[in-house]
C-alpha atoms as a PDB file:
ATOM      1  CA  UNK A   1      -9.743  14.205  -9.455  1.00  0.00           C
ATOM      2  CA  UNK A   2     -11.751  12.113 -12.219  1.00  0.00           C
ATOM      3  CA  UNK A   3     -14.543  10.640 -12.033  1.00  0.00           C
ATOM      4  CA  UNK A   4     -13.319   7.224 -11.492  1.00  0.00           C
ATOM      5  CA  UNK A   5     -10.781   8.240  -8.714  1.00  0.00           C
ATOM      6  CA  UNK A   6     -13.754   9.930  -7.026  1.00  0.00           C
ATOM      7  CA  UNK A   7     -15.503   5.918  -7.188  1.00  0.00           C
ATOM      8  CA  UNK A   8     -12.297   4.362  -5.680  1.00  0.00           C
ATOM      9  CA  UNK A   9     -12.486   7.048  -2.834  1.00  0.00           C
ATOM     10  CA  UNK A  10     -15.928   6.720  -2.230  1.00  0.00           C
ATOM     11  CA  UNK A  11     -15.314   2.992  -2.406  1.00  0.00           C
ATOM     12  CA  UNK A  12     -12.839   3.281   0.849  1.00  0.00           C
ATOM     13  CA  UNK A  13     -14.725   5.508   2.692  1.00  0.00           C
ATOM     14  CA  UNK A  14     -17.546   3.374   2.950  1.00  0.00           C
ATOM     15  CA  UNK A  15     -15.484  -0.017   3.748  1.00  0.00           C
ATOM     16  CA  UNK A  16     -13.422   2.392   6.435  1.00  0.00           C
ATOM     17  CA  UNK A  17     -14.918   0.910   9.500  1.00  0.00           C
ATOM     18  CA  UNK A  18     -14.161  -2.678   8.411  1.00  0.00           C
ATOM     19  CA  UNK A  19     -10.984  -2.602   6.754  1.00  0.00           C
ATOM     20  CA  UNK A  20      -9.210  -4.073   9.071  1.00  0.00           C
ATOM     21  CA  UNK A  21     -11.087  -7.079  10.231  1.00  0.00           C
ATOM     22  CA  UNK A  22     -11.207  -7.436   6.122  1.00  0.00           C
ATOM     23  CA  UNK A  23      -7.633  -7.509   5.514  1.00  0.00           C
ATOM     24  CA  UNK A  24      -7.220  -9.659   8.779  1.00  0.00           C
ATOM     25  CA  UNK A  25      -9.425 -12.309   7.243  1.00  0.00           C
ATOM     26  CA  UNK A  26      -8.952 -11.479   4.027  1.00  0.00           C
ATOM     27  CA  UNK A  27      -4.941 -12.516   4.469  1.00  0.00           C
ATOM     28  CA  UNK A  28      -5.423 -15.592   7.701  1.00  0.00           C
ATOM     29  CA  UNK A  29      -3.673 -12.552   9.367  1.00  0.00           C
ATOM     30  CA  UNK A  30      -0.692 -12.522   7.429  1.00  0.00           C
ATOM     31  CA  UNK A  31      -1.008  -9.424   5.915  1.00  0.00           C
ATOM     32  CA  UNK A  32       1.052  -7.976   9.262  1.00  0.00           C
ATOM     33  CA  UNK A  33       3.950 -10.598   7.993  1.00  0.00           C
ATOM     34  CA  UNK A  34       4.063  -9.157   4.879  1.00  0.00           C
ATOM     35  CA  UNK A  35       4.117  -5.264   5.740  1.00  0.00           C
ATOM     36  CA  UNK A  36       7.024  -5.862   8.141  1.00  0.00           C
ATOM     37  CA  UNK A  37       8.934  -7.307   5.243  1.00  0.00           C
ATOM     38  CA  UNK A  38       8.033  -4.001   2.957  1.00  0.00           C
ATOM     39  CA  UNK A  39       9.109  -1.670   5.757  1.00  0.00           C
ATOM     40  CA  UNK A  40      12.380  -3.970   5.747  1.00  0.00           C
ATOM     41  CA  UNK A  41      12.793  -3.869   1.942  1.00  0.00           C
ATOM     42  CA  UNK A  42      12.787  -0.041   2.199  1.00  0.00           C
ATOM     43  CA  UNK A  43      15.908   0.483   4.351  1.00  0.00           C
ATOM     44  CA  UNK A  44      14.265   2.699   6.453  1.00  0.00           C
ATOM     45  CA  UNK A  45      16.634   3.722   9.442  1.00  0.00           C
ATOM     46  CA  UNK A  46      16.525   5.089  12.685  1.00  0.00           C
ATOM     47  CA  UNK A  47      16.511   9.087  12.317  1.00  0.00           C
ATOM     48  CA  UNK A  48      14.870   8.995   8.569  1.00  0.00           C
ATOM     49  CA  UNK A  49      11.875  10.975   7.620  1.00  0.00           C
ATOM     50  CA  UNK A  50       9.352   8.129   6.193  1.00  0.00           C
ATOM     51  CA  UNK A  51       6.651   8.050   3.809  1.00  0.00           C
ATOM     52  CA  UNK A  52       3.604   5.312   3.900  1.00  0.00           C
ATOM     53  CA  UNK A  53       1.361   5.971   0.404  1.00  0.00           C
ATOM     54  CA  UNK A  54      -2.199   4.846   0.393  1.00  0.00           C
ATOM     55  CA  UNK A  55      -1.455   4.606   4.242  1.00  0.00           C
ATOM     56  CA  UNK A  56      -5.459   3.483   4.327  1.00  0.00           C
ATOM     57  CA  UNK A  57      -5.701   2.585   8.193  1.00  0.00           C
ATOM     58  CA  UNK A  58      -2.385   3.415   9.391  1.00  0.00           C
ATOM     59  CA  UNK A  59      -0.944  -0.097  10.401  1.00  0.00           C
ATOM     60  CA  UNK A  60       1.834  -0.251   7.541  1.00  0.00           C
ATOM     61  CA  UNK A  61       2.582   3.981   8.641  1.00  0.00           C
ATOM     62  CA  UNK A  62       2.944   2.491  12.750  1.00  0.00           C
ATOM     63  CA  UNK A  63       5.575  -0.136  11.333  1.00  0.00           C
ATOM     64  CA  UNK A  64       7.654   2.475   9.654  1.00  0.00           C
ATOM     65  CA  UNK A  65       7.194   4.571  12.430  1.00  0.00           C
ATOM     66  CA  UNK A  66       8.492   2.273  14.954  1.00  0.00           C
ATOM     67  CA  UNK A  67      11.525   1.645  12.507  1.00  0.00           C
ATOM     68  CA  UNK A  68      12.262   4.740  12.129  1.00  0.00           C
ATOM     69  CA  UNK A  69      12.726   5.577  16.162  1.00  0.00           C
ATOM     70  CA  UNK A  70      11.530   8.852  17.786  1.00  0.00           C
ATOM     71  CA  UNK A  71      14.196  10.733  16.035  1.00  0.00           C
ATOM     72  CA  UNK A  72      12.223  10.184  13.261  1.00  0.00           C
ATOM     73  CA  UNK A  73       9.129  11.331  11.092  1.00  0.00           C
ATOM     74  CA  UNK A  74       6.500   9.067   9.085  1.00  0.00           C
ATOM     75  CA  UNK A  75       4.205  10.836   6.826  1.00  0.00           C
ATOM     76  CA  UNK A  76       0.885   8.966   5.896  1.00  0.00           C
ATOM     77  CA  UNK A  77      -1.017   9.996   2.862  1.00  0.00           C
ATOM     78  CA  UNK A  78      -4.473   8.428   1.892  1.00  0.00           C
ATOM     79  CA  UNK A  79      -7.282  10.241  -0.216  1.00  0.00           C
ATOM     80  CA  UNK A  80     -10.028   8.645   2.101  1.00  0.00           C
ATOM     81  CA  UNK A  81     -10.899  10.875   4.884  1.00  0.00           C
ATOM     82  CA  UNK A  82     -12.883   8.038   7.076  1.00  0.00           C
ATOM     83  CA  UNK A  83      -9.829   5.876   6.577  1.00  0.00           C
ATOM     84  CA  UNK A  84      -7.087   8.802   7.953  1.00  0.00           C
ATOM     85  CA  UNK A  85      -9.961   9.391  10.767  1.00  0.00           C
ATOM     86  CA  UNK A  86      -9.114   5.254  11.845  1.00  0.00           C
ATOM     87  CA  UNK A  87      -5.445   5.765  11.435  1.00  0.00           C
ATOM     88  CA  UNK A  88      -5.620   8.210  13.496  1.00  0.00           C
ATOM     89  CA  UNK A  89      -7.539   6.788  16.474  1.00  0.00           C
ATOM     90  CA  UNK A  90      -5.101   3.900  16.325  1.00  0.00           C
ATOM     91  CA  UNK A  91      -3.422   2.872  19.502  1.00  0.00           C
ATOM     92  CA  UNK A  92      -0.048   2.212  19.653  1.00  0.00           C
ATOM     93  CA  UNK A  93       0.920  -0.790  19.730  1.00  0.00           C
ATOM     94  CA  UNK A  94       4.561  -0.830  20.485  1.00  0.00           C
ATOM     95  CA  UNK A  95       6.034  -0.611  23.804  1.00  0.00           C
ATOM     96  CA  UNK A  96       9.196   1.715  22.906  1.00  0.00           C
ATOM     97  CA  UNK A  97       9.188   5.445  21.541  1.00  0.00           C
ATOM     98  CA  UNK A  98       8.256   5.708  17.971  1.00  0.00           C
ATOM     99  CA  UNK A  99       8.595   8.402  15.266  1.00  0.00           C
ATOM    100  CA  UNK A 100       5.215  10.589  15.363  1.00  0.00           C
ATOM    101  CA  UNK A 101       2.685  10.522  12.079  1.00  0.00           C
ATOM    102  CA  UNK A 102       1.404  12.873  10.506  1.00  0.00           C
ATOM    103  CA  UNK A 103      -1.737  12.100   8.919  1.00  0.00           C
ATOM    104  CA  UNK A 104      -2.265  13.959   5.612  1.00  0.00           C
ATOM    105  CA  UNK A 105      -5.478  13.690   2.836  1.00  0.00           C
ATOM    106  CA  UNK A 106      -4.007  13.961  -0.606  1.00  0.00           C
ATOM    107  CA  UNK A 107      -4.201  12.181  -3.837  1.00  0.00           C
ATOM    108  CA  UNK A 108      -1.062  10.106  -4.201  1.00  0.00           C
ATOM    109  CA  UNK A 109      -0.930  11.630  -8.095  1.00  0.00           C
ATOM    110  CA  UNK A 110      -0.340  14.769  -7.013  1.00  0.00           C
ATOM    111  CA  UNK A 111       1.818  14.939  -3.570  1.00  0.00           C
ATOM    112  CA  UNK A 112       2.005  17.757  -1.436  1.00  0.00           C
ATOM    113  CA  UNK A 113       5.256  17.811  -0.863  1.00  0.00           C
ATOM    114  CA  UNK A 114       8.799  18.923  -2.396  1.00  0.00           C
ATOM    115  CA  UNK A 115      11.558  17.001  -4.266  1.00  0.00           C
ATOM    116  CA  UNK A 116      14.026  14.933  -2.776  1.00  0.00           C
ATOM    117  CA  UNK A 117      11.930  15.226   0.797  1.00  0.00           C
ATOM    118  CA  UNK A 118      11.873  11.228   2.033  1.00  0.00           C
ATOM    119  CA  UNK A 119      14.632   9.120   3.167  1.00  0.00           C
ATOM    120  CA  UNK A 120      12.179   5.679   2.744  1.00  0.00           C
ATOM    121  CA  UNK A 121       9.021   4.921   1.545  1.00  0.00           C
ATOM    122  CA  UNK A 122       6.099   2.619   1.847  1.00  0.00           C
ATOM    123  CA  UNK A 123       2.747   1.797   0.136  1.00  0.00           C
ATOM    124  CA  UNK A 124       0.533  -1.044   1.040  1.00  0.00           C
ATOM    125  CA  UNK A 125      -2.324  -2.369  -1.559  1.00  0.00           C
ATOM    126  CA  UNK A 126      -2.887   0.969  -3.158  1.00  0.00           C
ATOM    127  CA  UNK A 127      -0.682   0.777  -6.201  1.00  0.00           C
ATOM    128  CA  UNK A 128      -3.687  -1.791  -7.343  1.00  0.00           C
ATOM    129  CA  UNK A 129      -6.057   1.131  -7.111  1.00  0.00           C
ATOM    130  CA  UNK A 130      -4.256   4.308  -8.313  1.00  0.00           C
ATOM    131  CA  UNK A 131      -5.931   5.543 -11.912  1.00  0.00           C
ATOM    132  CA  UNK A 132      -2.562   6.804 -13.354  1.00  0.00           C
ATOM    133  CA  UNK A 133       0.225   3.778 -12.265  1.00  0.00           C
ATOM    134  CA  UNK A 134       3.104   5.875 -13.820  1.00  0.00           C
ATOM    135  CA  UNK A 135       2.106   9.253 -12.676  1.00  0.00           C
ATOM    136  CA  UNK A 136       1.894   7.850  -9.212  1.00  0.00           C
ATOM    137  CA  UNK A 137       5.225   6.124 -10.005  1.00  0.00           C
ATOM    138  CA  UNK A 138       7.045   9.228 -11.228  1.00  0.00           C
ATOM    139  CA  UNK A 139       5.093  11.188  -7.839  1.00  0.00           C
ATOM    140  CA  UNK A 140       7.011   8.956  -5.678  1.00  0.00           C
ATOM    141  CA  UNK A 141      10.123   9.314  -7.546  1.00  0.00           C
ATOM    142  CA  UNK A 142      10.271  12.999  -7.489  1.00  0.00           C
ATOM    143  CA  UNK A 143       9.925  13.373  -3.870  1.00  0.00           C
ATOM    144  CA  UNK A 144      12.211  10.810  -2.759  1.00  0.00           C
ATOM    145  CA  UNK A 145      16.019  12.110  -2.016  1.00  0.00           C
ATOM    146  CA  UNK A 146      18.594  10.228  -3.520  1.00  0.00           C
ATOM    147  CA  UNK A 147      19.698   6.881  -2.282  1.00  0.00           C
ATOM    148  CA  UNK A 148      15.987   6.243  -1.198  1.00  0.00           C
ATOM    149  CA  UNK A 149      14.135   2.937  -1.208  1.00  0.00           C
ATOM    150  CA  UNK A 150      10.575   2.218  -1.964  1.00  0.00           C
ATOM    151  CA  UNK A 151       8.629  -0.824  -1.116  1.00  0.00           C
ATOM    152  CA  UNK A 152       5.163  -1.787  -2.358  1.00  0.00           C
ATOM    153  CA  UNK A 153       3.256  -4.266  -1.488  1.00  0.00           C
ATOM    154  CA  UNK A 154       0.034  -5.623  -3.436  1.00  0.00           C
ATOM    155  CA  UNK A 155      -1.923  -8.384  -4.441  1.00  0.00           C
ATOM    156  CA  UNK A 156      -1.189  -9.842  -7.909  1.00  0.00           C
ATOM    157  CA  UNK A 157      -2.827 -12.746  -9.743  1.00  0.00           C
ATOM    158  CA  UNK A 158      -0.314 -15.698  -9.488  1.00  0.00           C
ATOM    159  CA  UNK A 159       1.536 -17.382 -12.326  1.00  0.00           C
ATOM    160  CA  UNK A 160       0.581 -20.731 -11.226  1.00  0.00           C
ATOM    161  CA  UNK A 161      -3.040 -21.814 -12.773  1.00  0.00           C
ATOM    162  CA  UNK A 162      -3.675 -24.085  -9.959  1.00  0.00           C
ATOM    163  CA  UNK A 163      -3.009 -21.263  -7.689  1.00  0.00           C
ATOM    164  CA  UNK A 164      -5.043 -18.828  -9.744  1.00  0.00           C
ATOM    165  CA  UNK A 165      -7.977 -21.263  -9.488  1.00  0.00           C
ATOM    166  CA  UNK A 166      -7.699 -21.134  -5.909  1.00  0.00           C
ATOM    167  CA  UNK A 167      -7.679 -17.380  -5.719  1.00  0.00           C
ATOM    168  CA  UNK A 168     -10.222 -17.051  -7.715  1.00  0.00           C
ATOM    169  CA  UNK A 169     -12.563 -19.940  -5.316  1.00  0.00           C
ATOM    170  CA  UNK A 170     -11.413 -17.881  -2.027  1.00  0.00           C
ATOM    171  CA  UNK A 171     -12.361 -14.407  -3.635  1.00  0.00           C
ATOM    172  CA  UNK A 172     -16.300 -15.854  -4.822  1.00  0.00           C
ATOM    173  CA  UNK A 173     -16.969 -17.905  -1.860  1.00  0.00           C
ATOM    174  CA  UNK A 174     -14.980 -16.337   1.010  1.00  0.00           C
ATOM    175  CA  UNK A 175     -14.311 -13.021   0.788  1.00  0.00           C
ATOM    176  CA  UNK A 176     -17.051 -11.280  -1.050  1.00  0.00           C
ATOM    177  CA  UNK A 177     -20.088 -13.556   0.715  1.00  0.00           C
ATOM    178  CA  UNK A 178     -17.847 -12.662   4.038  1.00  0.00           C
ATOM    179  CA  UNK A 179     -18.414  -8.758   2.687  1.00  0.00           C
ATOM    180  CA  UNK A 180     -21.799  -9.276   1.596  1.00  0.00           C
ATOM    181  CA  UNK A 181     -22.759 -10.147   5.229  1.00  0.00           C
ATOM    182  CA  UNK A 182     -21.398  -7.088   6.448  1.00  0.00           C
ATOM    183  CA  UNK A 183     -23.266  -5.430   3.951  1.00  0.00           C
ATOM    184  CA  UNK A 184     -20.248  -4.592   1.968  1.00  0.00           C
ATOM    185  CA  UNK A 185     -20.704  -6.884  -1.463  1.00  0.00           C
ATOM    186  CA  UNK A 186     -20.476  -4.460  -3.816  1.00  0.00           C
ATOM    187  CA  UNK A 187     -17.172  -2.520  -2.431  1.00  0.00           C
ATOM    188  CA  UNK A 188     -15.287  -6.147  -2.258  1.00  0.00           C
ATOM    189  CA  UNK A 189     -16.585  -7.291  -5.927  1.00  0.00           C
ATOM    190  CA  UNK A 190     -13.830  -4.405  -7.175  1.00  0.00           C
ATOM    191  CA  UNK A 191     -11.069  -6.375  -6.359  1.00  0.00           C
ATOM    192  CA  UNK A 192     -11.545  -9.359  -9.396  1.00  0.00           C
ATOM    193  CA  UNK A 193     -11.578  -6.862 -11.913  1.00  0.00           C
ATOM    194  CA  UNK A 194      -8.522  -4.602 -10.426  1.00  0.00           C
ATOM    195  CA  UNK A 195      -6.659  -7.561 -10.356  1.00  0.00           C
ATOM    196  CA  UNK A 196      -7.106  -8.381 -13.610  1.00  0.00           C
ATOM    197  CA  UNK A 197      -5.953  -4.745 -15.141  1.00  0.00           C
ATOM    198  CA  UNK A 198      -2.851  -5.048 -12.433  1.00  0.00           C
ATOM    199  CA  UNK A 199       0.584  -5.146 -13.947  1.00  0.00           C
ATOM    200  CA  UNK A 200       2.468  -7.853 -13.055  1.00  0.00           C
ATOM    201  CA  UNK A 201       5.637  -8.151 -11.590  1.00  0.00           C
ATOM    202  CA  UNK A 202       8.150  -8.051 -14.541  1.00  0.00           C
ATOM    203  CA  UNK A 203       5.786  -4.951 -15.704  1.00  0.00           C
ATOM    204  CA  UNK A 204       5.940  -3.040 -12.832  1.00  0.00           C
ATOM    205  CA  UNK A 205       9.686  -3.257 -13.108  1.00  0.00           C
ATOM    206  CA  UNK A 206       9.477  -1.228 -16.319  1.00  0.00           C
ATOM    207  CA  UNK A 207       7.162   0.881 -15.290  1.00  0.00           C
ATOM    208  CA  UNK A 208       9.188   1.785 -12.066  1.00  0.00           C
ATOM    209  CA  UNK A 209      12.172   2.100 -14.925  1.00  0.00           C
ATOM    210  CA  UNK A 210      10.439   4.292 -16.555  1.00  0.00           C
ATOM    211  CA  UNK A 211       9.801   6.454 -13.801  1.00  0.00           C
ATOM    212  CA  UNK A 212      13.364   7.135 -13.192  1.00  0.00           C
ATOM    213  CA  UNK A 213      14.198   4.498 -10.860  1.00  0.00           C
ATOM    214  CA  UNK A 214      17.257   2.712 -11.431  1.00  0.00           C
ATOM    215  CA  UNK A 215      17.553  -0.260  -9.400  1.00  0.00           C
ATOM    216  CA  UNK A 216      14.034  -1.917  -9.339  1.00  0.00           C
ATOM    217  CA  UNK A 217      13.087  -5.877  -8.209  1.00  0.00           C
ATOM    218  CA  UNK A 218       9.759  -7.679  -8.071  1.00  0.00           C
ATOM    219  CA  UNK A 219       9.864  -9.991  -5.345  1.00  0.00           C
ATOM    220  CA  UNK A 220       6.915 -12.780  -5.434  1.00  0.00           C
ATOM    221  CA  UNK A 221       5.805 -13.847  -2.119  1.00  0.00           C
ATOM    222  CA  UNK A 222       2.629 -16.301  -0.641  1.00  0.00           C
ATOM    223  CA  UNK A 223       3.170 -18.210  -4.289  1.00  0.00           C
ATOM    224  CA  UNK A 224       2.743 -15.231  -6.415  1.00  0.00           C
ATOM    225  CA  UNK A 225      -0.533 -14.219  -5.004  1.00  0.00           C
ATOM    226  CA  UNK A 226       1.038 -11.280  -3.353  1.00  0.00           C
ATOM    227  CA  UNK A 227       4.158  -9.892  -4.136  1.00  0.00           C
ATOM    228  CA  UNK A 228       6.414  -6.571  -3.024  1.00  0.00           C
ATOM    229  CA  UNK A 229       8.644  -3.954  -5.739  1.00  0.00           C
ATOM    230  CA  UNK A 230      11.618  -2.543  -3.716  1.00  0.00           C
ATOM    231  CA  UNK A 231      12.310   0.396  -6.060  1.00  0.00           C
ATOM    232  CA  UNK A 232      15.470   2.647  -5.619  1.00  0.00           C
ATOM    233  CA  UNK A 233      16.034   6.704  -6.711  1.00  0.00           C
ATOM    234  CA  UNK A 234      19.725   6.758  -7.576  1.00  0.00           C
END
């Protein structure tokens, strides 16, 4: 692992036992809108063996889970141990049977699993954060079978300026003074900058391309400020 993947894990470890109540006000709450649309944009089915990268808390890895029924498996991988230790103290949240999860620490550059393993796949907000985007990219690829459909959600800087400008207000004088009372400034601060170095849409479609993936769209979503690739292995 370099040295500044070891920063980015050391980063979510520390904001593990907030994370949540982050994303919750970092989003109005509508971060749970927008993972139920990437576990709908990957196809999973009932029966399929799932995949949620960067699973970070394990809400994104309970939606697949419950998609993909009890005849199912969901595999979540995250490189932050405190953040695999929430997932899995989760409760469930869901009434009817869901696929079980296993929780596994690995570095989504190097999976620890075969080729052609996962019917589906997931990744919430950690595309943003991986050091190598098209080793990750080609990672993903190469243990997906087939036929299988990726979604992956992140936050992008919008097209719009007026919209950027507005972004950029809620970030300084929301979200980081909201994380500097929790005494968390300095682990919030990182998202400007990995925003900034974040491909945008139109470029993650060729770097998905170049991956191997045939089909690949960029969908835009909450005006641009978020958005979601559905990315298919032919």
């Amino acid at each position: 692992m370099t040295r500044k993947s070891e920063q980015i894990q050391a980063i979510f470890n520390r904001i593990a036992p907030v994370y949540d109540q982050m994303n919750d006000w970092f989003s109005l709450g509508q971060h749970r809108i927008w993972k139920q649309m990437a576990v709908n944009w990957s196809q999973a089915q009932a029966g399929n063996t799932g995949l949620d990268l960067c699973c970070g808390s394990g809400d994104l890895a309970d939606l697949l889970a419950q998609k993909v029924g009890e005849a199912g498996q969901v595999y979540g991988v995250d490189f932050s141990a405190q953040l695999l230790a929430v997932a899995a103290s989760r409760p469930t949240r869901f009434t009817l049977p869901t696929a079980p999860i296993t929780w596994i620490e690995a570095d989504v550059l190097k999976l620890p699993f075969a080729e052609n393993t996962f019917d589906c796949a997931t990744m919430g907000y950690g595309l943003r954060n991986v050091v190598d985007i098209p080793q990750s990219l080609q990672e993903l690829h190469r243990v997906l079978k087939p036929g299988a459909v990726a979604a992956i959600l992140d936050f992008h800087r919008p097209r719009s300026a007026a919209l950027r400008q507005f972004q950029q207000w809620y970030l300084d004088y929301l979200v980081v003074p909201l994380a500097e009372q929790m005494g968390m400034k300095q682990e919030y601060a990182y998202i400007n900058p990995s925003l900034e170095r974040f491909p945008d849409g139109q470029q993650q479609v060729a770097l998905a391309q170049g991956a191997g993936f045939t089909a690949a769209t960029h969908y835009a979503i909450a005006g641009g400020m978020m958005g979601i690739l559905v990315i298919e292995k032919s």
